[in-house]
N, C-alpha and C. Protein backbone atom coordinates (compact mmCIF):
# COMPACT_ATOMS: atom_id res chain seq x y z
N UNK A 1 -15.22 23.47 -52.31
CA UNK A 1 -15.11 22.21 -51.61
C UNK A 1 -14.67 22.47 -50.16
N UNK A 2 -15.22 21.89 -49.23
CA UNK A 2 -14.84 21.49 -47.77
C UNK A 2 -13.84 21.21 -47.47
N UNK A 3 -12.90 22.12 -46.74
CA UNK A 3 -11.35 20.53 -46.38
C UNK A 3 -11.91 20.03 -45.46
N UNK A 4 -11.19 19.09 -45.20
CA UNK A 4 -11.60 17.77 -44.64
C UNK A 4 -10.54 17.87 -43.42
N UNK A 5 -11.04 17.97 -42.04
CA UNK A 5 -10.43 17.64 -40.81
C UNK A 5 -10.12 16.37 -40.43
N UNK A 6 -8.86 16.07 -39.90
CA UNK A 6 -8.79 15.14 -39.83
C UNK A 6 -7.71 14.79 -37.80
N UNK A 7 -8.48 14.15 -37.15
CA UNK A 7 -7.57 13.92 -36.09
C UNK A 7 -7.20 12.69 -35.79
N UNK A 8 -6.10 13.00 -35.09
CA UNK A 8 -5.49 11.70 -34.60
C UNK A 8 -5.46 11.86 -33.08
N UNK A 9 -5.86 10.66 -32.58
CA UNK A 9 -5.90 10.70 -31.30
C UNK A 9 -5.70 8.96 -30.71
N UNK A 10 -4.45 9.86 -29.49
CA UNK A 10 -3.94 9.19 -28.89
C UNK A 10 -4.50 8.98 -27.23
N UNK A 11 -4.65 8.04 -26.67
CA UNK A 11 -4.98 8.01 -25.53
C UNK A 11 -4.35 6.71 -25.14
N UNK A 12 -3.86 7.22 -23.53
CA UNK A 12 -3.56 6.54 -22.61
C UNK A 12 -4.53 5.96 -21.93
N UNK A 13 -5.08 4.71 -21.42
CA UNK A 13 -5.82 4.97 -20.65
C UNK A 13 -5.44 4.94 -19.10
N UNK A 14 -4.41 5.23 -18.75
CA UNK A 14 -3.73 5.88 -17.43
C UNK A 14 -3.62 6.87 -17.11
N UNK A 15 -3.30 8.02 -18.31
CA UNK A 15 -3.15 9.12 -18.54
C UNK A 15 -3.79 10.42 -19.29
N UNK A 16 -2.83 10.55 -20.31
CA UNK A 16 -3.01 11.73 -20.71
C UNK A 16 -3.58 11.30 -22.11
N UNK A 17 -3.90 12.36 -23.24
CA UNK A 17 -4.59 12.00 -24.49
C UNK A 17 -4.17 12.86 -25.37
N UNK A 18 -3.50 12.46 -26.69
CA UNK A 18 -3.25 13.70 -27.17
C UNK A 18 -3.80 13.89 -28.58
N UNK A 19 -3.99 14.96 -29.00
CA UNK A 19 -4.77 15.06 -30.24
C UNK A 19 -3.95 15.63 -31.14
N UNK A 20 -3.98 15.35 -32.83
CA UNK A 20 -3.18 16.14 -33.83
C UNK A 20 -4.53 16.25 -34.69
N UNK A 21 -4.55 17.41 -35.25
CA UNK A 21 -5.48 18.00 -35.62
C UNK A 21 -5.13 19.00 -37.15
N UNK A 22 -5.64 18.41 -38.35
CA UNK A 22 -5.53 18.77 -39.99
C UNK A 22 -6.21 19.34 -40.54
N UNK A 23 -6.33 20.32 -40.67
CA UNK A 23 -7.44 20.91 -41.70
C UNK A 23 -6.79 21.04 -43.58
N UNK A 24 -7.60 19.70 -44.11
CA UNK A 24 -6.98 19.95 -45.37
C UNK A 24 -5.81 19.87 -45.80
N UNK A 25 -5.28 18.82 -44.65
CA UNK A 25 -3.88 18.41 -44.57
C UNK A 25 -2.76 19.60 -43.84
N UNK A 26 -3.35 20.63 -43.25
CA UNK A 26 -2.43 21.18 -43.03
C UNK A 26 -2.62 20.84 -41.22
N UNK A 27 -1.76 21.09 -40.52
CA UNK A 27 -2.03 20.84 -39.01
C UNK A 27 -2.19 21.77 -38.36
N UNK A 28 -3.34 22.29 -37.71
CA UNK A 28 -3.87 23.04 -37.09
C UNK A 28 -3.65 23.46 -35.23
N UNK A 29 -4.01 24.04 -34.76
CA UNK A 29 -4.25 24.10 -33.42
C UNK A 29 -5.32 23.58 -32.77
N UNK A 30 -5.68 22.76 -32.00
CA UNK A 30 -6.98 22.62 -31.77
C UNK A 30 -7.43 22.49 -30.01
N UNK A 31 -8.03 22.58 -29.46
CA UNK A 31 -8.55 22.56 -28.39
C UNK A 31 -9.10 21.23 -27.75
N UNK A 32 -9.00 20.42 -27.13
CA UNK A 32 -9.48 19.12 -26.93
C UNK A 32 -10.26 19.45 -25.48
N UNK A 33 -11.48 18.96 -25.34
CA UNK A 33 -12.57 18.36 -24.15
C UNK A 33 -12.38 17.27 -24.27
N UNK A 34 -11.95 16.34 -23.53
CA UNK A 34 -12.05 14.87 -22.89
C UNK A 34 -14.04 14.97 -22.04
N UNK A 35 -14.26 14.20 -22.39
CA UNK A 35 -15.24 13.60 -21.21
C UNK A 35 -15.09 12.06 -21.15
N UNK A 36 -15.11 12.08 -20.04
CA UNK A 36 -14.80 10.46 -19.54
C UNK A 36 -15.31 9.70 -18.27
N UNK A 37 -16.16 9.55 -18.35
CA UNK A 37 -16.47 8.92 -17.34
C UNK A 37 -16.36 7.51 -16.58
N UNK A 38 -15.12 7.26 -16.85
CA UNK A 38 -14.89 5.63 -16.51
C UNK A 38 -14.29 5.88 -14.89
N UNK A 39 -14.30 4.73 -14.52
CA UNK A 39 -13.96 3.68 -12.99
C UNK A 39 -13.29 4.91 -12.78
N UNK A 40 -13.66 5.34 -11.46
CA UNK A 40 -12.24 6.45 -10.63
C UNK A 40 -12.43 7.94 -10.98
N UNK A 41 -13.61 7.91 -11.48
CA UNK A 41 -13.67 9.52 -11.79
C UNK A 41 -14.75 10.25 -10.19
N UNK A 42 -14.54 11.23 -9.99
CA UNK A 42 -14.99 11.90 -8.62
C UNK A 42 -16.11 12.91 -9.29
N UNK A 43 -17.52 13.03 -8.52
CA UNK A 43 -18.15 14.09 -8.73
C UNK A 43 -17.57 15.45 -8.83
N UNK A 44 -17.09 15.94 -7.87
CA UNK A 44 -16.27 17.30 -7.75
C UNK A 44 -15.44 17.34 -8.60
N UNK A 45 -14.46 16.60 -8.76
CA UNK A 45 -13.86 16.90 -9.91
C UNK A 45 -14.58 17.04 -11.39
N UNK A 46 -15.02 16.01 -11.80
CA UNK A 46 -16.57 16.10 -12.73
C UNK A 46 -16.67 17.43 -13.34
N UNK A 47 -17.68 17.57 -12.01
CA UNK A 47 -18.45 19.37 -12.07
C UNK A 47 -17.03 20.57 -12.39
N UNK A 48 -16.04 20.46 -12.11
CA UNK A 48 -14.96 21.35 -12.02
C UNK A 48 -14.19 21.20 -13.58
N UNK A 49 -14.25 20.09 -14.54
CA UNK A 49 -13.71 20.12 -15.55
C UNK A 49 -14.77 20.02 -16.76
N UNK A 50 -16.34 19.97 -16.24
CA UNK A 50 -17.32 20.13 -16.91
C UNK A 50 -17.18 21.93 -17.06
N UNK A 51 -17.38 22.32 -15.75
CA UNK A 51 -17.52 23.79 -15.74
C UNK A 51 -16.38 24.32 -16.59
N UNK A 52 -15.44 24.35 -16.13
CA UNK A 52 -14.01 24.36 -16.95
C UNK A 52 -14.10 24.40 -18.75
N UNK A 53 -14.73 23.55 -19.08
CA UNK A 53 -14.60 23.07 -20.81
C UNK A 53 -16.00 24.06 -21.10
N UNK A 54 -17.31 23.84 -20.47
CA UNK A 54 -18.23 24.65 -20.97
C UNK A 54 -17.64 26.23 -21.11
N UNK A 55 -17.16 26.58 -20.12
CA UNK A 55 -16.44 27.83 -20.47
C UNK A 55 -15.81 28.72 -21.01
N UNK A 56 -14.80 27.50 -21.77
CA UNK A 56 -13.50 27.83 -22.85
C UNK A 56 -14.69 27.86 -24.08
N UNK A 57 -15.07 26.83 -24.07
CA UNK A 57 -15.72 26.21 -25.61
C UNK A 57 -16.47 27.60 -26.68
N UNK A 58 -16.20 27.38 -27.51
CA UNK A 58 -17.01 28.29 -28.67
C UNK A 58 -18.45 27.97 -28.14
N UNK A 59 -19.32 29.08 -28.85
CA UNK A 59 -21.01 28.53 -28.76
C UNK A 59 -21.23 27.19 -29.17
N UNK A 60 -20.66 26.97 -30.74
CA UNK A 60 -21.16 25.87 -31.41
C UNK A 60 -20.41 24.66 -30.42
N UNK A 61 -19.20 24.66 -29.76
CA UNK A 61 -18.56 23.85 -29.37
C UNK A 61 -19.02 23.61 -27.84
N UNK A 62 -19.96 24.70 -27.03
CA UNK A 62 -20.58 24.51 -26.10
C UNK A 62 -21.72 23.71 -26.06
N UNK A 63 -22.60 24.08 -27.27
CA UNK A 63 -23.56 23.35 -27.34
C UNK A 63 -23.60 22.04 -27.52
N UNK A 64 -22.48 21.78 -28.52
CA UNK A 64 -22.13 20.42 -28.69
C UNK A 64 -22.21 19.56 -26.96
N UNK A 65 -21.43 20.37 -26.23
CA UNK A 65 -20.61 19.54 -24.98
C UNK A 65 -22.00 19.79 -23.97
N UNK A 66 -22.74 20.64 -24.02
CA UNK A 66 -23.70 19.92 -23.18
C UNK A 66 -24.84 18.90 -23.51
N UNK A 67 -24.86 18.59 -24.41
CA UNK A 67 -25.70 17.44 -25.07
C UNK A 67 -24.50 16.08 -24.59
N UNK A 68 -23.18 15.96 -24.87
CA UNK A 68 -22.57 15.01 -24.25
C UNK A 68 -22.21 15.02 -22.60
N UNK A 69 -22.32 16.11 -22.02
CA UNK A 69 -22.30 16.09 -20.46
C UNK A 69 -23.60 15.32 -20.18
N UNK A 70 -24.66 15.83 -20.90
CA UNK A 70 -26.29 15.56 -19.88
C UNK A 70 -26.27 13.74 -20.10
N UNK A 71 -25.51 13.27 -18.76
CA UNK A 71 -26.00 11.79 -19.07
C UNK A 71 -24.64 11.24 -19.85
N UNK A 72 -23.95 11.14 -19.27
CA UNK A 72 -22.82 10.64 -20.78
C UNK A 72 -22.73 9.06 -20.63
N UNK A 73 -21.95 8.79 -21.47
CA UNK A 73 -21.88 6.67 -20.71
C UNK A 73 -20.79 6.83 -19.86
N UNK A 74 -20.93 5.71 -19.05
CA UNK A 74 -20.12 5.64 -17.80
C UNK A 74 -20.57 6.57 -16.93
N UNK A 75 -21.75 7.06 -17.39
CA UNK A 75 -21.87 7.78 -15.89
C UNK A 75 -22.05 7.07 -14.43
N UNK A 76 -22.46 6.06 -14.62
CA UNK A 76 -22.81 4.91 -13.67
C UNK A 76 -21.37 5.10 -12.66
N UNK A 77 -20.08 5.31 -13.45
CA UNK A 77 -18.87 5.29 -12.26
C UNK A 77 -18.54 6.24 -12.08
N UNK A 78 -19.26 7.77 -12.00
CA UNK A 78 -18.52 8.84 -11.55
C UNK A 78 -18.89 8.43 -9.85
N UNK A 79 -18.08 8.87 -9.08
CA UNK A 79 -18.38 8.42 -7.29
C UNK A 79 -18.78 10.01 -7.10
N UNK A 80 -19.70 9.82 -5.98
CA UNK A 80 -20.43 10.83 -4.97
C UNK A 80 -21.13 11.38 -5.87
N UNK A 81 -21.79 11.52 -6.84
CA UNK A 81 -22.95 12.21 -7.78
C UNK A 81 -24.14 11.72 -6.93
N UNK A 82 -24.58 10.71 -6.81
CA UNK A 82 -26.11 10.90 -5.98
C UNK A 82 -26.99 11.07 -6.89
N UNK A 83 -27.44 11.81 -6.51
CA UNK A 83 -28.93 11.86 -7.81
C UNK A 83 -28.78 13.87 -8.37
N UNK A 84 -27.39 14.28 -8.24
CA UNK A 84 -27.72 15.68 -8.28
C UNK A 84 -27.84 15.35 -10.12
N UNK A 85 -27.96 16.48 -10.92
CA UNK A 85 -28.04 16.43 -12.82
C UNK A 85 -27.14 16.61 -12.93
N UNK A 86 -26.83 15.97 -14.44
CA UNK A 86 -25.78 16.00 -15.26
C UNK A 86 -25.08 17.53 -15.24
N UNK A 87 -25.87 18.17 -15.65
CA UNK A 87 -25.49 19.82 -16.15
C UNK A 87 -26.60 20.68 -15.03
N UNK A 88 -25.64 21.96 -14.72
CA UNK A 88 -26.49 22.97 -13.85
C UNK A 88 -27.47 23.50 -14.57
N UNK A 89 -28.81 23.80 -14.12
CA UNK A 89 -29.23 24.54 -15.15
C UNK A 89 -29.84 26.20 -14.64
């Protein structure tokens, strides 16, 4: 049988976000990527915590995160993007 992960997640939306993370009831370590693209987010910064997370991330956990970078919602309010892409390629 599978254990079953389980998180809890907390978010500010001023701030910070925090995650608790179970595997099978036991509490684990886990790694959190935020993507967020709401009101007040900056291109440069963007690209700098995109680059940032693709980096750390496992394969499986990379691949995951560029399918949610390319285009995410709220992209409409990141400021100074222009027409460059979601993800470098």
């Amino acid at each position: 049988m599978t254990p079953e992960l389980e998180l809890i997640i907390v978010r500010d939306p001023d701030g910070y976000t925090h995650v608790d993370a179970f595997l099978g009831g036991e509490p684990i370590d886990a790694t959190e990527y935020v993507i967020d693209a709401g009101a007040g987010a900056d291109w440069e910064g963007w690209k700098e915590t995109r680059d940032e997370n693709l980096a750390a991330a496992s394969p499986a956990a990379r691949a995951a995160l560029l399918g949610h970078y390319d285009d995410p919602p709220g992209g409409k309010y990141v400021e100074g993007r222009d027409d460059e892409p979601w993800i470098d390629q």
